[in-house]
Protein backbone atom coordinates (compact mmCIF):
# COMPACT_ATOMS: atom_id res chain seq x y z
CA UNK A 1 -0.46 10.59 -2.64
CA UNK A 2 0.68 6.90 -3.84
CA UNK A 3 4.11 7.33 -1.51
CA UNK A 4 1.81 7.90 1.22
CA UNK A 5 -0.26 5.11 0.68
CA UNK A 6 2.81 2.82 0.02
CA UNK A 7 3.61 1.41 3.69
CA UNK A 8 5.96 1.48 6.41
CA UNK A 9 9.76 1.38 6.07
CA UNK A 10 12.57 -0.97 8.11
CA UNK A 11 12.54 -0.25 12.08
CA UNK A 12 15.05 -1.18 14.67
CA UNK A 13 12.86 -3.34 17.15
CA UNK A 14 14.79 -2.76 19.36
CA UNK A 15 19.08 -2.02 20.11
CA UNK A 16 20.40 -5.27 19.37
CA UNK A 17 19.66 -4.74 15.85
CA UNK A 18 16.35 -6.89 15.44
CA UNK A 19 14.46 -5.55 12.80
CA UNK A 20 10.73 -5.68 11.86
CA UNK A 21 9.56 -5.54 8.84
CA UNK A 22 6.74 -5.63 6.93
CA UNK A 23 5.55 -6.53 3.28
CA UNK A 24 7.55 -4.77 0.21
CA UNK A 25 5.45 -1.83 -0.76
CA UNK A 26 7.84 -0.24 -2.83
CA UNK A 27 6.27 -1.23 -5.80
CA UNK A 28 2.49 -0.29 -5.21
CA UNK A 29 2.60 2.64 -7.39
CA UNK A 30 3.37 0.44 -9.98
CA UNK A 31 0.79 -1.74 -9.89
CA UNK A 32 -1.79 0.64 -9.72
CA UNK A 33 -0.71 2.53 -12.52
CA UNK A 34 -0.30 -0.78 -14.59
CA UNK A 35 -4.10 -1.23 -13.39
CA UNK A 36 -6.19 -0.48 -16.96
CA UNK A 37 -9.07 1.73 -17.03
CA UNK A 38 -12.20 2.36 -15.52
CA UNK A 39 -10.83 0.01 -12.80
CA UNK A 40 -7.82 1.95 -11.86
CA UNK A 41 -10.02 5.43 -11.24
CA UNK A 42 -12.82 3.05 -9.00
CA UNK A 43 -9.60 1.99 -6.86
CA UNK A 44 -8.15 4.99 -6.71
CA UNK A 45 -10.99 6.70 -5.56
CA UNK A 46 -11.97 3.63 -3.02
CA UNK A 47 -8.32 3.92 -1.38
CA UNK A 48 -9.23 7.62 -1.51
CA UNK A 49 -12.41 6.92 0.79
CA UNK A 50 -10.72 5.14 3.07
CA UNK A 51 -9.66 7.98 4.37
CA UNK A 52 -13.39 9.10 5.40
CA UNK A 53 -14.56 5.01 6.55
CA UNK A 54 -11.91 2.63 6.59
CA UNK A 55 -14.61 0.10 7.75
CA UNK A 56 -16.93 0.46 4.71
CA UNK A 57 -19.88 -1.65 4.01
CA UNK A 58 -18.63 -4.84 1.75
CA UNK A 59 -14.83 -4.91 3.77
CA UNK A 60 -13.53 -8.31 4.98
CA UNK A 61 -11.89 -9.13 8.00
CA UNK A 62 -8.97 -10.87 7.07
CA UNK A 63 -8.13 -14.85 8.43
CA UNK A 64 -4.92 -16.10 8.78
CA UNK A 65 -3.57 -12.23 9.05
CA UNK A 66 -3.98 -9.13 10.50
CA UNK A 67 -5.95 -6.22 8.09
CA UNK A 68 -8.96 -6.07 6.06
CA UNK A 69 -9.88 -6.07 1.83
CA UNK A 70 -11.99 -4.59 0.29
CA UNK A 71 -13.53 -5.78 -3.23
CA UNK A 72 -13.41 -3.31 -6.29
CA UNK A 73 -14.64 -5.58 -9.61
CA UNK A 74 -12.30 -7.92 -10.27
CA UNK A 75 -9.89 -6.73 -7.76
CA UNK A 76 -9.05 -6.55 -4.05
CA UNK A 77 -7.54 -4.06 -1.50
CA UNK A 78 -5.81 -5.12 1.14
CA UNK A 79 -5.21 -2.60 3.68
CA UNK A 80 -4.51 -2.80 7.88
CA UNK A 81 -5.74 0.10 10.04
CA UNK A 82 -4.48 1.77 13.14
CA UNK A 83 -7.19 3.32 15.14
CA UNK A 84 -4.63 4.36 17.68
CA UNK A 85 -2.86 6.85 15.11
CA UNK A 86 -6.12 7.24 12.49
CA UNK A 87 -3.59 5.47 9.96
CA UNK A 88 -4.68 3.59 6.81
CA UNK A 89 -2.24 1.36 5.46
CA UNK A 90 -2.44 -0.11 2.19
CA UNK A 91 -0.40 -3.59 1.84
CA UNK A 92 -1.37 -4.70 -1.52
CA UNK A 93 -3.54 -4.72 -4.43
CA UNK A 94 -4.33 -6.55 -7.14
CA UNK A 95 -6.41 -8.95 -9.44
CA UNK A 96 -8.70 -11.26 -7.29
CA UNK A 97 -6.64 -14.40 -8.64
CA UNK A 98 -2.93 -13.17 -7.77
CA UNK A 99 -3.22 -11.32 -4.74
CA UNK A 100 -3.56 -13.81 -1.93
């Protein structure tokens, strides 16, 4: 479920080798499992729901960057969404005073 959630890989833009890349999600599933109790099963379960309302009441528009957060306690969710493809991409979580 995580390596779902983790984000998009490295793409060729285009053939002269310009590439396109996004943030490093290769280490979300670590930081939600370093995430202690109850708050990691509340943002499991709200990345979980996403799935059903990726809009959902209490979600931020981002400034400054494409994607929305949403607030779970003490920590935030930052996710972009594709309408075109009914994608939900995850770019980061964490602690309200590290993640931006």
């Amino acid at each position: 479920m995580l390596n779902r959630l983790s984000g998009r890989l490295k793409k060729n833009a285009d053939k002269n080798k310009n590439e396109v890349q996004g943030p490093d999600r290769t280490q979300s599933p670590e930081k939600i499992a370093s995430i202690p109790e109850p708050y990691y099963s509340n943002i499991k379960d709200t990345i979980l729901d996403l799935r059903n309302d990726p809009r959902p009441k209490g979600c931020k528009k981002l400034k400054g960057r494409d994607g929305y957060r949403v607030r779970v306690a003490d920590y935030r969710i930052l996710y972009e969404i594709f309408d075109s493809i009914l994608l939900v991409d995850v770019i980061d979580l964490g602690h309200r005073k590290d993640i931006y």
